[in-house]
Protein backbone atom coordinates (compact mmCIF):
# COMPACT_ATOMS: atom_id res chain seq x y z
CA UNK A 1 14.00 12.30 7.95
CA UNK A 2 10.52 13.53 7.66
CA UNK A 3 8.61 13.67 4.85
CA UNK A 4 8.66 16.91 2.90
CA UNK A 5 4.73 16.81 1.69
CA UNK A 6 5.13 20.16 0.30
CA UNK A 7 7.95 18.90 -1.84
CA UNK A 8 6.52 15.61 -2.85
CA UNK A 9 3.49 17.80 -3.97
CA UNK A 10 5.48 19.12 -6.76
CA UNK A 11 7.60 16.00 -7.42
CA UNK A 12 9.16 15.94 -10.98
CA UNK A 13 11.50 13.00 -10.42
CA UNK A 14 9.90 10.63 -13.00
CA UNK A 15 7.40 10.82 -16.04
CA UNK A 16 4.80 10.08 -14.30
CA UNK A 17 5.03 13.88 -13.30
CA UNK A 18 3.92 14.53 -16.69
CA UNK A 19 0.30 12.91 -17.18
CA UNK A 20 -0.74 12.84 -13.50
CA UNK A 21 -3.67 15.06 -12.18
CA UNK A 22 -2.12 14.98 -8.28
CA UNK A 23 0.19 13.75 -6.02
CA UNK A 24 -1.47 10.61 -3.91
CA UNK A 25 0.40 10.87 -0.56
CA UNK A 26 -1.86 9.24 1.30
CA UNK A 27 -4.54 9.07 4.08
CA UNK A 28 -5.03 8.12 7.76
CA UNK A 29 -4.17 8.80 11.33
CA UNK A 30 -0.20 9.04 11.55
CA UNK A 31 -0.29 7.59 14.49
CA UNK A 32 -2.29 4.10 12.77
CA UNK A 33 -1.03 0.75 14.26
CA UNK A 34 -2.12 -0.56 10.66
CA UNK A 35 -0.35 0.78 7.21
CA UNK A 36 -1.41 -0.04 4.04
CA UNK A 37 1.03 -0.12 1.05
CA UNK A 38 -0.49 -0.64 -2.62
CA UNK A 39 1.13 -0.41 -5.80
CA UNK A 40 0.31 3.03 -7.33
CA UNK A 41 -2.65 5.24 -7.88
CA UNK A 42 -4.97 4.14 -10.56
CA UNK A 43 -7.92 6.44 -12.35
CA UNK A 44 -10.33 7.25 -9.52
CA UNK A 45 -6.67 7.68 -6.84
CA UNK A 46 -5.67 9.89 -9.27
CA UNK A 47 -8.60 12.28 -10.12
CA UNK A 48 -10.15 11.62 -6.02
CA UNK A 49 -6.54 12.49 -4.46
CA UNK A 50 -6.77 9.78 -1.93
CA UNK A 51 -5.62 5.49 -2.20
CA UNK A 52 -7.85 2.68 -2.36
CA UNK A 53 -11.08 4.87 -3.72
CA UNK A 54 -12.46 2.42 -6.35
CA UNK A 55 -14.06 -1.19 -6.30
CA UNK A 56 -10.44 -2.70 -5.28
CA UNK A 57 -10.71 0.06 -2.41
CA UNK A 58 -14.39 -0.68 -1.34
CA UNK A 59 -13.46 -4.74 -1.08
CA UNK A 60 -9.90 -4.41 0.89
CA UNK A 61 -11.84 -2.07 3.29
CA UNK A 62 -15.15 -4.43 3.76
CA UNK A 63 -12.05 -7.52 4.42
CA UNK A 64 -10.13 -5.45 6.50
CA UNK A 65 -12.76 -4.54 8.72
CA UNK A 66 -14.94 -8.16 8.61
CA UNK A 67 -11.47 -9.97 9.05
CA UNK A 68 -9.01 -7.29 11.23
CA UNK A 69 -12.04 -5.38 12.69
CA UNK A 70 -10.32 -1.72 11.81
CA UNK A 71 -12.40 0.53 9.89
CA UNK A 72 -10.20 2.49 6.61
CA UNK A 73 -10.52 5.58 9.18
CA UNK A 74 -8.43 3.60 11.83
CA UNK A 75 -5.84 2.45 8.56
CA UNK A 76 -3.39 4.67 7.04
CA UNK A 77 -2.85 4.02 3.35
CA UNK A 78 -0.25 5.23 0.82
CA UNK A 79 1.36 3.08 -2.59
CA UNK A 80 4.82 2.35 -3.30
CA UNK A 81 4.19 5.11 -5.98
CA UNK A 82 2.30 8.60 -5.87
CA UNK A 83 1.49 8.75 -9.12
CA UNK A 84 -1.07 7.23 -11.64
CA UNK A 85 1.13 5.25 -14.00
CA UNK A 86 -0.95 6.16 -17.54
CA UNK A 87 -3.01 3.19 -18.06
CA UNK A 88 -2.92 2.19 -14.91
CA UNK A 89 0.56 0.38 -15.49
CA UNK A 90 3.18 -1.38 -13.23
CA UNK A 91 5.30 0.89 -12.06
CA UNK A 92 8.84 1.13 -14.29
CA UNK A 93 11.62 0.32 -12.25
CA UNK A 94 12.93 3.79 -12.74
CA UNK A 95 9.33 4.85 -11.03
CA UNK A 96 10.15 2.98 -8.86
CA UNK A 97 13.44 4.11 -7.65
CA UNK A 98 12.73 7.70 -8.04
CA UNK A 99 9.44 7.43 -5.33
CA UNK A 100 11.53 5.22 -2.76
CA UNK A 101 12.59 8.09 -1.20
CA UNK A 102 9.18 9.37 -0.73
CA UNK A 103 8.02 5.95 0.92
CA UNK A 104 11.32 5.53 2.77
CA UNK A 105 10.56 8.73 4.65
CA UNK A 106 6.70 8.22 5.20
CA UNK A 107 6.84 5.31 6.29
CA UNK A 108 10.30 5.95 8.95
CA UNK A 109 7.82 9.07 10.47
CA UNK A 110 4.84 6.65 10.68
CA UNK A 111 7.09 4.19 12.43
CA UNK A 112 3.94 1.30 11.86
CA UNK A 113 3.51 -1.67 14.35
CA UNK A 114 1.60 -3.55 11.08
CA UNK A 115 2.68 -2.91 7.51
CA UNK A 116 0.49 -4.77 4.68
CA UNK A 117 1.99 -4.64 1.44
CA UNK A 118 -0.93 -5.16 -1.41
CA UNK A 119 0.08 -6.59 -4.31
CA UNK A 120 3.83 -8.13 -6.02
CA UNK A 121 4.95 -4.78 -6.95
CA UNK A 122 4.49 -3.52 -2.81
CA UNK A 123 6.10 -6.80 -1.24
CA UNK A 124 9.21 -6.07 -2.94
CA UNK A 125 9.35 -2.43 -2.20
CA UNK A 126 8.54 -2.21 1.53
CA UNK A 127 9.42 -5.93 2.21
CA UNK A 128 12.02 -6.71 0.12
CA UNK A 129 10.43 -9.74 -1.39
CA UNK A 130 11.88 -11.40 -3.91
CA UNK A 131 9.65 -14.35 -4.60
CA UNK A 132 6.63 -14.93 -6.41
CA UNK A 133 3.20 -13.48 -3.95
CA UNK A 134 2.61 -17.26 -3.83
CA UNK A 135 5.65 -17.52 -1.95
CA UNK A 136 5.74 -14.73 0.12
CA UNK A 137 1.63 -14.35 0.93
CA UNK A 138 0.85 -14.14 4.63
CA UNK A 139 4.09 -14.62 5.91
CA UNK A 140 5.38 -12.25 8.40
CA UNK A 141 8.57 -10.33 8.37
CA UNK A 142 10.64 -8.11 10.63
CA UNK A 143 10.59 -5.04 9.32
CA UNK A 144 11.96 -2.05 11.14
CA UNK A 145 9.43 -1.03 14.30
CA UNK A 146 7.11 -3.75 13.28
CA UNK A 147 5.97 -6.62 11.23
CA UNK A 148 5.47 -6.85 7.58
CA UNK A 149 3.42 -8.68 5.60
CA UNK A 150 2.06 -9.13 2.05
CA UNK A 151 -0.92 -10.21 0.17
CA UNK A 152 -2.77 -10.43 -3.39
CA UNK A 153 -3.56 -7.13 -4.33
CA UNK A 154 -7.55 -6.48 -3.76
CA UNK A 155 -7.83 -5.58 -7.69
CA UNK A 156 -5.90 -9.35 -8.34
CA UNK A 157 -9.29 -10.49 -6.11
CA UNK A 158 -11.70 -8.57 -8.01
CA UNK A 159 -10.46 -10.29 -11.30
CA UNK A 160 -10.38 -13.61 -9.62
CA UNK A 161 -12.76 -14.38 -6.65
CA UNK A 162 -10.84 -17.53 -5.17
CA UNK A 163 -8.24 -15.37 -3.94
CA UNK A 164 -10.89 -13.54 -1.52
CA UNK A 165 -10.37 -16.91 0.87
CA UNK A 166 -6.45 -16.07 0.19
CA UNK A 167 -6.78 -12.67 1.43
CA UNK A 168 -9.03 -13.39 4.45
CA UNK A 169 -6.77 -15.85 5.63
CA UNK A 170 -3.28 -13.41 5.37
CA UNK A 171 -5.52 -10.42 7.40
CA UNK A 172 -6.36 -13.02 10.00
CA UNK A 173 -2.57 -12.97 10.14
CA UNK A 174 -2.62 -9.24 10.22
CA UNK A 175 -4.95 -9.57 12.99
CA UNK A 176 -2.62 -11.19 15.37
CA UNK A 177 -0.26 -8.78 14.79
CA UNK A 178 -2.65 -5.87 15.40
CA UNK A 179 -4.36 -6.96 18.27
CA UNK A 180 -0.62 -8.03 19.90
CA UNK A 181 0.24 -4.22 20.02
């Protein structure tokens, strides 16, 4: 099924409806061998319309291209949510549930070789994970036309620097995939 954006625009499935300032669908070619899955919009996502705007943006972008050699332009990028969860929350389960339609559809049209899932709250939406990101960091998965795989999320790095090595190391794993299509 494809994605309805002019439906999703005025979404009122959840709260979140209620204190956003947009809808964040996303950005990027449709066509993008790479898709990037965060948690949710925060502040900047929210007011800027687009994913991945702030500081947690600016570092995933200068990893993805030093370590995957893909520029954001060559990425698309959506979250498991398309709304800013006030105080830049996890999303409630209920959230949750009430956007997986949403994400079900965009991701079935983009049909992605490569999908990274950013952050706890993303592995277990698009991948299915059920383990700590310890567990499931870097390791690839089938998931429908492609691979799947998770890492920290960039704002986890930003608080604490170590896991910049962590995150290097799963893209190099995103690399293989990319360059294999």
């Amino acid at each position: 099924m494809a994605l309805d954006v002019a439906a999703l625009s005025r979404c009122t499935r959840c709260s979140l409806s209620e204190t956003r300032t947009r809808v964040v669908i996303g950005t990027g070619p449709t066509d993008a061998v790479l898709v990037l899955v965060g948690e949710a919009p925060g502040r900047q996502e929210d007011e800027g319309g687009a994913p991945f705007i702030g500081r947690s943006g600016q570092l995933l972008f200068r990893l993805i291209e030093q370590e995957v050699g893909l520029t954001r332009e060559q990425c698309y990028v959506t979250n498991t949510v398309k709304c800013r969860p006030p105080g830049n929350r996890v999303p409630a389960r209920n959230e949750l549930e009430a956007c997986r339609p949403w994400l079900t559809d965009q991701l079935a049209d983009l049909a992605p070789r490569v999908t990274l899932a950013l952050g706890l709250t993303a592995a277990r939406e698009v991948l299915g994970a059920t383990l700590a990101m310890g567990a499931v960091h870097g390791r690839p998965r089938h998931l429908g036309s492609g691979t799947g795989i998770a890492t920290y999320h960039p704002a986890a790095a930003l608080r604490d620097p170590a896991l910049v090595d962590v995150v290097r190391a799963d893209l190099a794993v995103v690399r293989r995939f990319v360059e294999a299509t």
